[in-house]
C-alpha atoms as a PDB file:
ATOM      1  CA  UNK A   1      12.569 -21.640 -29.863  1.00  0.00           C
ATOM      2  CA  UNK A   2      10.858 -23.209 -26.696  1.00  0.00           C
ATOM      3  CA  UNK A   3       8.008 -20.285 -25.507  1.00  0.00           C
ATOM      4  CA  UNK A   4       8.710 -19.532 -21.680  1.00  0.00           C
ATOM      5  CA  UNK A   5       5.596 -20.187 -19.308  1.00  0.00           C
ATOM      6  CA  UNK A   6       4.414 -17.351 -17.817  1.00  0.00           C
ATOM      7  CA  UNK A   7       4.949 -17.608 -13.541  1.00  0.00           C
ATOM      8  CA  UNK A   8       1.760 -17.727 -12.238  1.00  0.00           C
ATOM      9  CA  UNK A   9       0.383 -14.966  -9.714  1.00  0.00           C
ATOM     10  CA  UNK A  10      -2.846 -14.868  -7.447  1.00  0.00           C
ATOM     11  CA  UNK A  11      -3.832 -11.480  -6.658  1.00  0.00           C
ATOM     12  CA  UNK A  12      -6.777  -9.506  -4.621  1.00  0.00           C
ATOM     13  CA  UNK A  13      -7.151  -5.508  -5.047  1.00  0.00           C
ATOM     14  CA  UNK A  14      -6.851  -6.304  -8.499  1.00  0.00           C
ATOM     15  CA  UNK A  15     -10.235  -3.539  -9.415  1.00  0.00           C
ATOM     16  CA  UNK A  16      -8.148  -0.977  -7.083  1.00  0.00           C
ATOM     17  CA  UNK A  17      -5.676   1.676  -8.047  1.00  0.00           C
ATOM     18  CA  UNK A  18      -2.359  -0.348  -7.298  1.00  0.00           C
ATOM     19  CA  UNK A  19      -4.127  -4.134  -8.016  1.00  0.00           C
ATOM     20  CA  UNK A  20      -5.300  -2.461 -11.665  1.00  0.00           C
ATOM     21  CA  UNK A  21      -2.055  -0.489 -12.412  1.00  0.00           C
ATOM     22  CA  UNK A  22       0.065  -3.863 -11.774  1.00  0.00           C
ATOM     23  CA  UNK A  23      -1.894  -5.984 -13.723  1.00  0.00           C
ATOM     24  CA  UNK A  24      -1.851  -3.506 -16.634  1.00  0.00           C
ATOM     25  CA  UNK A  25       1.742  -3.207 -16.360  1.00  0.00           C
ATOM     26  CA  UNK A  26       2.639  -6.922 -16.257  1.00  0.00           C
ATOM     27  CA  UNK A  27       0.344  -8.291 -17.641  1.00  0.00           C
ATOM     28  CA  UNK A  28       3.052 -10.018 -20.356  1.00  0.00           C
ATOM     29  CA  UNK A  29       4.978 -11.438 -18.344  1.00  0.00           C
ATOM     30  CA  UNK A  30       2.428 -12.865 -15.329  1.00  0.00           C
ATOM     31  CA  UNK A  31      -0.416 -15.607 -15.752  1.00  0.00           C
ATOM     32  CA  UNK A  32      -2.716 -13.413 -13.287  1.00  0.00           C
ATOM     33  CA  UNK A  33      -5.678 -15.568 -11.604  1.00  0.00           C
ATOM     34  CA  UNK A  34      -7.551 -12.587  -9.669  1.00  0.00           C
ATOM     35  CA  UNK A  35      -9.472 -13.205  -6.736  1.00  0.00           C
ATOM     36  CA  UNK A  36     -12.311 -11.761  -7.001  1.00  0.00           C
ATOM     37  CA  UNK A  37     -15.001 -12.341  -4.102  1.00  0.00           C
ATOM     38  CA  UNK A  38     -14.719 -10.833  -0.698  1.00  0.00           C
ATOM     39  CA  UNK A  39     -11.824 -11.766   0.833  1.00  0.00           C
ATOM     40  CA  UNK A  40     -13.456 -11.998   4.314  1.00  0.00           C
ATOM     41  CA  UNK A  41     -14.919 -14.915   2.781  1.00  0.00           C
ATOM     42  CA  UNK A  42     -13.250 -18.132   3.521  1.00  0.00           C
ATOM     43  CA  UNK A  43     -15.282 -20.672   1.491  1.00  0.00           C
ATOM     44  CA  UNK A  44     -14.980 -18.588  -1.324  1.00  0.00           C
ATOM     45  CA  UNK A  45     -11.218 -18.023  -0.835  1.00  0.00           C
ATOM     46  CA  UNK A  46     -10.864 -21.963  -0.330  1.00  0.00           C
ATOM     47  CA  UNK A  47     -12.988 -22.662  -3.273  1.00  0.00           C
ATOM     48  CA  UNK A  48     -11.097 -20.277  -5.585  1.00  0.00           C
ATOM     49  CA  UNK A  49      -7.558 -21.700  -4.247  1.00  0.00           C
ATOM     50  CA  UNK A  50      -8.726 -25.215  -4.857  1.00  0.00           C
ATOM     51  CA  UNK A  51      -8.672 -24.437  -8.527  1.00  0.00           C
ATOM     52  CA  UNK A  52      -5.540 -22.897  -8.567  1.00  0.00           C
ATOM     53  CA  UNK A  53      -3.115 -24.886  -6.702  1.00  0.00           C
ATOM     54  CA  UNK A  54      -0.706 -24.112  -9.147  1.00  0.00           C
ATOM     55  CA  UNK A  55      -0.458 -20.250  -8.101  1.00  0.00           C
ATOM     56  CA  UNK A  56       3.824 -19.185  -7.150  1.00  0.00           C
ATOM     57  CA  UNK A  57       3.576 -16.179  -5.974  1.00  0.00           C
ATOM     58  CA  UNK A  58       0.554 -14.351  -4.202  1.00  0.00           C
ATOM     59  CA  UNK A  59      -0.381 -10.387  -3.418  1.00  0.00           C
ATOM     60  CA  UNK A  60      -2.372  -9.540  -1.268  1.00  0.00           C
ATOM     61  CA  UNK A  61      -3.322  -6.205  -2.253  1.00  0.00           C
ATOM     62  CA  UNK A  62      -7.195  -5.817  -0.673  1.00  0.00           C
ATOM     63  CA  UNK A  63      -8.076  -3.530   1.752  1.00  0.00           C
ATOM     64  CA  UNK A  64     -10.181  -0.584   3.143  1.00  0.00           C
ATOM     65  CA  UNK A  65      -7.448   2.281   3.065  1.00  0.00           C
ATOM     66  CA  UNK A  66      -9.073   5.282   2.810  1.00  0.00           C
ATOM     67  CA  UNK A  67      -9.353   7.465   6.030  1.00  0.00           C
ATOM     68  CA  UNK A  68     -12.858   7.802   6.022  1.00  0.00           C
ATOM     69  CA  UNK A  69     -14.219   4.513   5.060  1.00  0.00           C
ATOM     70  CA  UNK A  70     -11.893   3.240   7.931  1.00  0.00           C
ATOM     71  CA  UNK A  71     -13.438   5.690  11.079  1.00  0.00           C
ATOM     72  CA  UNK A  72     -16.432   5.193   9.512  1.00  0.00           C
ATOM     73  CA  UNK A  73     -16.201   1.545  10.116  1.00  0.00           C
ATOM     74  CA  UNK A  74     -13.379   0.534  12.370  1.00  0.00           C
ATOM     75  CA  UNK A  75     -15.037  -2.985  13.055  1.00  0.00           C
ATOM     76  CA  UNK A  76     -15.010  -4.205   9.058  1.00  0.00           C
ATOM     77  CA  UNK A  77     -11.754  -2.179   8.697  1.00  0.00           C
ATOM     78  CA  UNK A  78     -10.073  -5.059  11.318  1.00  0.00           C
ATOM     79  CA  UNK A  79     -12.370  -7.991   9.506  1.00  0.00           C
ATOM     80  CA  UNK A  80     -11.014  -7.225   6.020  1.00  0.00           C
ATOM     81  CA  UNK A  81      -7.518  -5.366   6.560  1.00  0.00           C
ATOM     82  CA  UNK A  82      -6.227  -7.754   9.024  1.00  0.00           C
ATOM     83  CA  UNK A  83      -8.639 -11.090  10.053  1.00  0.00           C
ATOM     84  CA  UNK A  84      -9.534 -11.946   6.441  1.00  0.00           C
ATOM     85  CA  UNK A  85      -5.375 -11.336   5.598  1.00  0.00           C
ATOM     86  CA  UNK A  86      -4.405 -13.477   8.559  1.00  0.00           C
ATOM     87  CA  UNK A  87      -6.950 -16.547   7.347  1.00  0.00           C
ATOM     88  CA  UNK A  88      -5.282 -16.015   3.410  1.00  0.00           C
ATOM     89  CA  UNK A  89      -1.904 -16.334   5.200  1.00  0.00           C
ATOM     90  CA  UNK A  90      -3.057 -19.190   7.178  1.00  0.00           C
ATOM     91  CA  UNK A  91      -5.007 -21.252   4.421  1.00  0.00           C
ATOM     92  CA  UNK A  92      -1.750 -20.792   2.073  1.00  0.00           C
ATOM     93  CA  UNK A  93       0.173 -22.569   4.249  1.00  0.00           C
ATOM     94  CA  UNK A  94      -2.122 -25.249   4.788  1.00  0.00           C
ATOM     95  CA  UNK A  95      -3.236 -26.571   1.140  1.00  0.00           C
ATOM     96  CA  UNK A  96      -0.656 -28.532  -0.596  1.00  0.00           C
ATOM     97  CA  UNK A  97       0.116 -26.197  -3.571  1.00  0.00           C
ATOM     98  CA  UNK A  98       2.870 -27.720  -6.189  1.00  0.00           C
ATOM     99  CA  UNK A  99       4.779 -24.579  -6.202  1.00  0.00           C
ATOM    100  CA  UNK A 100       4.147 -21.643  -4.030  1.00  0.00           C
ATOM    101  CA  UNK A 101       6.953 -19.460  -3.217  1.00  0.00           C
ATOM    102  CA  UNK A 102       6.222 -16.407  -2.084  1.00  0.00           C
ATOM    103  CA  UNK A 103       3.351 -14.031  -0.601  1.00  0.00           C
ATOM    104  CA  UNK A 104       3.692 -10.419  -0.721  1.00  0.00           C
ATOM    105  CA  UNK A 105       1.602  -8.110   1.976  1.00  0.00           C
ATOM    106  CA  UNK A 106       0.853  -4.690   0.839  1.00  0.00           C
ATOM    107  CA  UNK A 107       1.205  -2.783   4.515  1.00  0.00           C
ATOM    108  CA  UNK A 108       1.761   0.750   4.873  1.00  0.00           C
ATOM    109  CA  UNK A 109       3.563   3.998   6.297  1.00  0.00           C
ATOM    110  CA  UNK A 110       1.025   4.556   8.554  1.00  0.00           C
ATOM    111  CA  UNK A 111       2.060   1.105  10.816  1.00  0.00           C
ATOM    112  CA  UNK A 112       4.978   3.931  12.087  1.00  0.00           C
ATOM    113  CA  UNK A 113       4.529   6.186  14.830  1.00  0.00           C
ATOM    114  CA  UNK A 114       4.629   9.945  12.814  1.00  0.00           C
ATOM    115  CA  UNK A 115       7.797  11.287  13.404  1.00  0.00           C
ATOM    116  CA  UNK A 116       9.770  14.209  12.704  1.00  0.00           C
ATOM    117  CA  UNK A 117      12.883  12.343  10.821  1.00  0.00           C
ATOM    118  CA  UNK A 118      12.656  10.041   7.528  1.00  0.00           C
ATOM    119  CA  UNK A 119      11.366   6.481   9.293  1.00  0.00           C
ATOM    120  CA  UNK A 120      13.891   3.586   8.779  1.00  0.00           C
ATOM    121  CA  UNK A 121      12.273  -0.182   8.725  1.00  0.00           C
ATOM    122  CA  UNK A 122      13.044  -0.572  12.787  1.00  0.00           C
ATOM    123  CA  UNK A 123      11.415   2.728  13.674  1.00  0.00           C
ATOM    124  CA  UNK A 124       9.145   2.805  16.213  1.00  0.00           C
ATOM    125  CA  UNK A 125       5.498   0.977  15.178  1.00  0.00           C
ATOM    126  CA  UNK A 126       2.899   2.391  17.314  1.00  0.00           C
ATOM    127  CA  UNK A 127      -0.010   3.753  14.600  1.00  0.00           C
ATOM    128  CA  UNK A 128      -2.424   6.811  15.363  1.00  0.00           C
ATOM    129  CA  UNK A 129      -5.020   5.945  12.646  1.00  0.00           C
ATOM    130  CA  UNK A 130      -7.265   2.396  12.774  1.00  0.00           C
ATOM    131  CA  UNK A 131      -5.509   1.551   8.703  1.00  0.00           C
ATOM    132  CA  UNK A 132      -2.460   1.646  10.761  1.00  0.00           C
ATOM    133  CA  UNK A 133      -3.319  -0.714  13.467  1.00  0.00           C
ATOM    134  CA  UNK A 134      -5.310  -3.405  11.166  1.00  0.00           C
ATOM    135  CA  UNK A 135      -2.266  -3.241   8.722  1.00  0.00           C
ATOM    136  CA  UNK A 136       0.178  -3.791  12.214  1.00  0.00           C
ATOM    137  CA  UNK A 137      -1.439  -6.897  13.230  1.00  0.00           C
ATOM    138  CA  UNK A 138      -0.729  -8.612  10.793  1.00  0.00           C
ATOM    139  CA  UNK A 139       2.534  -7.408  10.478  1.00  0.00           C
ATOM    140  CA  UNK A 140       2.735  -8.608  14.058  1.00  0.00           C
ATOM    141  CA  UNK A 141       1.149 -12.702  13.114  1.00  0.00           C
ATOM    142  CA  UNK A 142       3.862 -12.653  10.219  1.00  0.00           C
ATOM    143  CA  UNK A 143       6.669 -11.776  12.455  1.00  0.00           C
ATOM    144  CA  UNK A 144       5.108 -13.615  15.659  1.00  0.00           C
ATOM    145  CA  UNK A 145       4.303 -17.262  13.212  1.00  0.00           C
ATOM    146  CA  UNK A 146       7.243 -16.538  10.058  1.00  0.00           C
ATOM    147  CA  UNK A 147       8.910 -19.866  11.578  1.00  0.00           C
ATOM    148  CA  UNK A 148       5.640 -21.962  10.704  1.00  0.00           C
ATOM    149  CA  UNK A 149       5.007 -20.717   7.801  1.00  0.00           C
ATOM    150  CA  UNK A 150       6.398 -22.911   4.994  1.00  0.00           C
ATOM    151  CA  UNK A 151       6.812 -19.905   1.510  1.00  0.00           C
ATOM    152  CA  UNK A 152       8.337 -16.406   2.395  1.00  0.00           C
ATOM    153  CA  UNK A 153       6.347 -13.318   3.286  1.00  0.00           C
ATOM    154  CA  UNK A 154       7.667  -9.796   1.866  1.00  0.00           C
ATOM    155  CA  UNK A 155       5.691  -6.744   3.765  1.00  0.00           C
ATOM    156  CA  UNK A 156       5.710  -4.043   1.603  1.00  0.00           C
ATOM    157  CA  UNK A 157       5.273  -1.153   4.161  1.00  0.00           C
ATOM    158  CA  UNK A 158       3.914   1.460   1.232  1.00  0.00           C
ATOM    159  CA  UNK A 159       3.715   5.206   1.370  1.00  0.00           C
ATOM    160  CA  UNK A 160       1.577   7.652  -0.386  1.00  0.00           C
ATOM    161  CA  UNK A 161       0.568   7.284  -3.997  1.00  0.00           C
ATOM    162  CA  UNK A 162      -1.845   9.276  -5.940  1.00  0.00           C
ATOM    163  CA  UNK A 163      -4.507   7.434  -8.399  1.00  0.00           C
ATOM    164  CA  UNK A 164      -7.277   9.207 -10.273  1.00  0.00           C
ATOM    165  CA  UNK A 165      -9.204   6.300  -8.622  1.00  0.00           C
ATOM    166  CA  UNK A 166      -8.886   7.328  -5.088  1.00  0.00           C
ATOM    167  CA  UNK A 167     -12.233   8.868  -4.199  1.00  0.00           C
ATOM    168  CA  UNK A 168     -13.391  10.274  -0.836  1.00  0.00           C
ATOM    169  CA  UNK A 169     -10.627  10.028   2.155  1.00  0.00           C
ATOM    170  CA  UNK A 170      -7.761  10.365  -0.115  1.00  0.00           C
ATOM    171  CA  UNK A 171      -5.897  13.583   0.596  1.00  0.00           C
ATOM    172  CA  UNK A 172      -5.239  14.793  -2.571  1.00  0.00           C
ATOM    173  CA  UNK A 173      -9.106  14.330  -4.026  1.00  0.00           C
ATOM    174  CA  UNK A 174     -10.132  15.527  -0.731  1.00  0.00           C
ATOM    175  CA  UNK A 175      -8.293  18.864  -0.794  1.00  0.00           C
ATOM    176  CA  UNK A 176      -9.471  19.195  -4.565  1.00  0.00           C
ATOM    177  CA  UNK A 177     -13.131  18.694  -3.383  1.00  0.00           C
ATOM    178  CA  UNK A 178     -12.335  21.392   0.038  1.00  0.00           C
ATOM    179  CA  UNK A 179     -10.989  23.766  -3.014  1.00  0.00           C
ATOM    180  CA  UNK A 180     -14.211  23.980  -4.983  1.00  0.00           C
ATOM    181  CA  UNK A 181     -16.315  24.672  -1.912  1.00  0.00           C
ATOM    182  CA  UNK A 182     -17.679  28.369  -1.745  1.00  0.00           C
ATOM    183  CA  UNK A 183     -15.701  29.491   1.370  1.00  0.00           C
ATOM    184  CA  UNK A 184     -13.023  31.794   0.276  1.00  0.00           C
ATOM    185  CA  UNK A 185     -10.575  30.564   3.291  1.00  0.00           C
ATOM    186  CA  UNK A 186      -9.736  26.750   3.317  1.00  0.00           C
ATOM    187  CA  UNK A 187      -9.031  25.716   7.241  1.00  0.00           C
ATOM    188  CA  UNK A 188      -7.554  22.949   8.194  1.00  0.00           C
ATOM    189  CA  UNK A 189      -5.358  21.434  11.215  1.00  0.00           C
ATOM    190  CA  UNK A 190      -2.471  19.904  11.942  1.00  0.00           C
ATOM    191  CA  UNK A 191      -1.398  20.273   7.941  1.00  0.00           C
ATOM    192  CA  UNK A 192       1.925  21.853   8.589  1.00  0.00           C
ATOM    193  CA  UNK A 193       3.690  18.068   8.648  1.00  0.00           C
ATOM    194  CA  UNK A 194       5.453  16.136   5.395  1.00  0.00           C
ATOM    195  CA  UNK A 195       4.267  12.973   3.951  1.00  0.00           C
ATOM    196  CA  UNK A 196       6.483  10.915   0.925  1.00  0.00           C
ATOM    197  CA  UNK A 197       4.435  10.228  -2.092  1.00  0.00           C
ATOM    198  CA  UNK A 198       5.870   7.629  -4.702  1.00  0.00           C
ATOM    199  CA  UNK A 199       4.658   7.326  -8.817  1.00  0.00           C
ATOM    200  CA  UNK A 200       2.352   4.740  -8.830  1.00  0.00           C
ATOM    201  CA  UNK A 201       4.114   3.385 -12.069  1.00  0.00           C
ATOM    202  CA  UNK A 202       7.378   3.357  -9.826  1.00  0.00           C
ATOM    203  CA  UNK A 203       5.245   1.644  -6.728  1.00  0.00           C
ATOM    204  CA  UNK A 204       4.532  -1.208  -9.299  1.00  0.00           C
ATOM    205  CA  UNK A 205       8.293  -1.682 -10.131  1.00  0.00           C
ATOM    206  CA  UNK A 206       9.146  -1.958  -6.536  1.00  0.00           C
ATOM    207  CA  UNK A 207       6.765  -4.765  -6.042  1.00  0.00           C
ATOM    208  CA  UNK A 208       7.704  -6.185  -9.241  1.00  0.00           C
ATOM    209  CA  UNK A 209      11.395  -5.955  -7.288  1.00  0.00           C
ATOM    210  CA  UNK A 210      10.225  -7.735  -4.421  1.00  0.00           C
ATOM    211  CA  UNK A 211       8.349 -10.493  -6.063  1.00  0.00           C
ATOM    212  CA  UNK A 212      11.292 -11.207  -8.220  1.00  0.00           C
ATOM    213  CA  UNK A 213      14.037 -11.388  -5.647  1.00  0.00           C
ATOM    214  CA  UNK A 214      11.081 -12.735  -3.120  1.00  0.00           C
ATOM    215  CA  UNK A 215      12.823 -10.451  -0.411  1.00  0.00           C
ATOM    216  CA  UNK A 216      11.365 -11.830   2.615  1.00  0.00           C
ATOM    217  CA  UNK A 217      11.546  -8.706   5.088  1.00  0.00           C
ATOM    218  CA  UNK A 218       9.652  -5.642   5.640  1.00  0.00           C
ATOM    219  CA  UNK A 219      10.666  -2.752   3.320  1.00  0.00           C
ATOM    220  CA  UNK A 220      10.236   0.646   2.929  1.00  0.00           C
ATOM    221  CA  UNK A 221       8.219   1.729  -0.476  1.00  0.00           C
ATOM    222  CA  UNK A 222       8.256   5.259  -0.503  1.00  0.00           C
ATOM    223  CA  UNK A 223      10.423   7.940  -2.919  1.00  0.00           C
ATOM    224  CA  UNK A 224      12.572   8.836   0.028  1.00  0.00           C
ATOM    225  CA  UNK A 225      11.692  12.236  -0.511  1.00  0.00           C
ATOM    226  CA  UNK A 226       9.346  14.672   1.971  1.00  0.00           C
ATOM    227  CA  UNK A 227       6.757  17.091   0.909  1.00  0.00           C
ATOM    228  CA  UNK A 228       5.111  19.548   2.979  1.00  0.00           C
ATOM    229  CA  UNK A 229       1.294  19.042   2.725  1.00  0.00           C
ATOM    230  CA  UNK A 230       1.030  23.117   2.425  1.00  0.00           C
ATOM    231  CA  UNK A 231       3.450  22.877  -0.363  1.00  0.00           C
ATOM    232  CA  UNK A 232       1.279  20.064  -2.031  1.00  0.00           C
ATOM    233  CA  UNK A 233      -2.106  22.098  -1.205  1.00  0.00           C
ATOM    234  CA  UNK A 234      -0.258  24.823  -3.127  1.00  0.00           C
ATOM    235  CA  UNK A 235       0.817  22.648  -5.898  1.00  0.00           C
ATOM    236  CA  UNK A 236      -3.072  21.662  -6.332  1.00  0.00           C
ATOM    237  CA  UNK A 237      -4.170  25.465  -6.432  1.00  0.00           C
ATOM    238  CA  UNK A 238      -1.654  26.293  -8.898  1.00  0.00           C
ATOM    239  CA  UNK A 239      -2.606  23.103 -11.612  1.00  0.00           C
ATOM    240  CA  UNK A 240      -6.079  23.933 -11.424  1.00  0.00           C
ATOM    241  CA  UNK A 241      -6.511  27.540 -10.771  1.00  0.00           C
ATOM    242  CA  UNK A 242      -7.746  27.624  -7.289  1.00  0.00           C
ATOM    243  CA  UNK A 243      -7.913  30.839  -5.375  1.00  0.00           C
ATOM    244  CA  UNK A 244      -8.933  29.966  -2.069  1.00  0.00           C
ATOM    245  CA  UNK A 245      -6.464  31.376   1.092  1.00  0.00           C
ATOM    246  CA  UNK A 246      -5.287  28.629   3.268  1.00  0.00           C
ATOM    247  CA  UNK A 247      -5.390  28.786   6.935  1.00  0.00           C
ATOM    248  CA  UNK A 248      -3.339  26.649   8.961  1.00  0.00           C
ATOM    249  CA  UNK A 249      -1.467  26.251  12.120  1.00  0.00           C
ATOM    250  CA  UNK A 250       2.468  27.304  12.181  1.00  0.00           C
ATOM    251  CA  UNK A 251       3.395  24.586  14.684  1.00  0.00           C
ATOM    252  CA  UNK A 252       5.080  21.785  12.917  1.00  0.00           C
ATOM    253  CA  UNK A 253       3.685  18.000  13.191  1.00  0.00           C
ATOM    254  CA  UNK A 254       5.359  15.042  12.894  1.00  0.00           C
ATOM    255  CA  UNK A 255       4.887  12.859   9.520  1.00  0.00           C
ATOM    256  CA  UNK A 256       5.540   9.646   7.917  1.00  0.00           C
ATOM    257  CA  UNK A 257       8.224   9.821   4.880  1.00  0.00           C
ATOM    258  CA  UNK A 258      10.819   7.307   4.277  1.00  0.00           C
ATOM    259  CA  UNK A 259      14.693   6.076   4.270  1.00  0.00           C
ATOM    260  CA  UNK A 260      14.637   3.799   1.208  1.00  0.00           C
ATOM    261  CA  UNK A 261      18.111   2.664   2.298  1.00  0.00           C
ATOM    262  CA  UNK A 262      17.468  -0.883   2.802  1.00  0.00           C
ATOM    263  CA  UNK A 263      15.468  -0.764  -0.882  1.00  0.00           C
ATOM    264  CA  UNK A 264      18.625  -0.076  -2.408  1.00  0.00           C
ATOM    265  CA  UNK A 265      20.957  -1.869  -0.404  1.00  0.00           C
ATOM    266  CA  UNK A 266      18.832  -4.891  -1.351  1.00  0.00           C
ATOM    267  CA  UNK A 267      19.256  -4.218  -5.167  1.00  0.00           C
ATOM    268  CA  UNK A 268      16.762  -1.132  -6.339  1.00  0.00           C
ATOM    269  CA  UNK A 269      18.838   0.769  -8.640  1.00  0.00           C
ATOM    270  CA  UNK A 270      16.136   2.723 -10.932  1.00  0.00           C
ATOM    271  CA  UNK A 271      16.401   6.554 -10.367  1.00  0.00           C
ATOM    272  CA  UNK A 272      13.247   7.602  -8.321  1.00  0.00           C
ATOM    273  CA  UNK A 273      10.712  10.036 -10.701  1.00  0.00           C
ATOM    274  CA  UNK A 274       9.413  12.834  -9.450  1.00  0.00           C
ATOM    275  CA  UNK A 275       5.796  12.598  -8.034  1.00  0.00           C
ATOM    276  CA  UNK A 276       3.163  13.670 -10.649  1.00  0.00           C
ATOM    277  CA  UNK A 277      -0.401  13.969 -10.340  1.00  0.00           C
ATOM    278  CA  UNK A 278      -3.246  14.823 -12.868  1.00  0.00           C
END
């Protein structure tokens, strides 16, 4: 029996909690060749494409995400999250490769204007938070330049996910952290709003999805399901035995959680889990 090549996939983000969890997942059916220098970089990135011109699908995966790395540093937020994408996109297209097909673009919720109904793929973009706006501008060159460019582009607008890798700015680690503190009352604004968290096993089989049909639009990866963030500050006090009091406002706030209508009208049939964290 003839053995059946592996498809070949370049990746960046592959050390990060999604980039890591893919490879692990498929890493039997995909000849992975990871990109691993800065991706703001372009000598390296030419250098490193050079040698693998024979790369069919690409995701792009790398990125400053977390909320405070990006305040911290709004300037290298824009290099990385949407200059250094932009030049990827842009030297793809360029270099002769004998059989690209397809680049996938790991955006996000936040790209939306919060809102207080489940956010359909046309909903209004107009981000509050800098992720949002370097992740929207390049969703804005892809849509602006998708005429010129020769393989299809899939944005993958994703929603939460929680990884025992997310460290600092990460709501979920950050609330655990806020919980061990020695103030008996945990404070915090504008928490009364819902978010949509997905199973970052289930995130992978999405993208798996898109890569395999090489859907060539801007989807919605999210569980189509809202949680209240006091609910999920409760759910973390009851796991781990926290008794802290939470303080928060009663007015409501609008949120980012998703229709996944288009998902399945495009083919996603696998029943959504329920959102676990450890």
């Amino acid at each position: 029996m003839k053995k059946v090549s592996k498809q070949i996939i370049g990746i960046t983000g592959s050390k990060g909690a999604l980039g890591s969890q893919f490879i692990k997942k498929y890493k039997t059916k995909f000849n992975f060749r990871i990109y691993n220098d800065r991706v703001e970089n372009k000598k390296k990135f030419e250098q490193w494409l050079n040698n693998n011109l024979d790369i069919k699908y690409f995701i792009h995966l790398a990125a400053i995400s977390s909320v405070y790395a990006t305040n911290r540093n709004s300037k290298k937020t824009y290099k990385i999250n949407s200059a250094a994408t932009i030049n990827i996109i842009k030297k793809l297209n360029k270099t002769k490769l004998s059989n690209f097909k397809y680049f996938l673009f790991s955006s996000s919720s936040h790209v939306y204007k919060p809102s207080l109904k489940n956010l359909v793929e046309n909903s209004n973009r107009n981000p509050s938070t800098i992720y949002g706006k370097s992740k929207k501008r390049v969703e804005d060159y892809i849509i602006k330049n998708h005429k010129k460019i020769k393989f299809k582009i899939g944005i993958a607008r994703i929603f939460n996910f929680y990884s025992a890798k997310h460290k600092k700015g990460f709501f979920i680690q950050d609330i655990k952290k806020k919980m061990k503190s020695k103030n008996k009352i945990l404070t915090i604004k504008k928490i009364n709003t819902c978010r949509d968290y997905i199973d970052l096993n289930q995130l992978c089989e999405i993208i798996f999805f898109m890569l395999n049909k090489r859907i060539s639009t801007s989807i919605n990866v999210g569980s189509g399901k809202k949680i209240n963030l006091i609910n999920l500050i409760e759910i973390i006090k009851n796991k781990y035995g926290f008794k802290k009091k939470l303080n928060y406002e009663k007015k409501v706030y609008p949120g980012l959680f998703a229709n996944i209508n288009l998902l399945r009208k495009l083919g996603y049939k696998k029943r959504i889990v329920k959102f676990k964290f450890k």
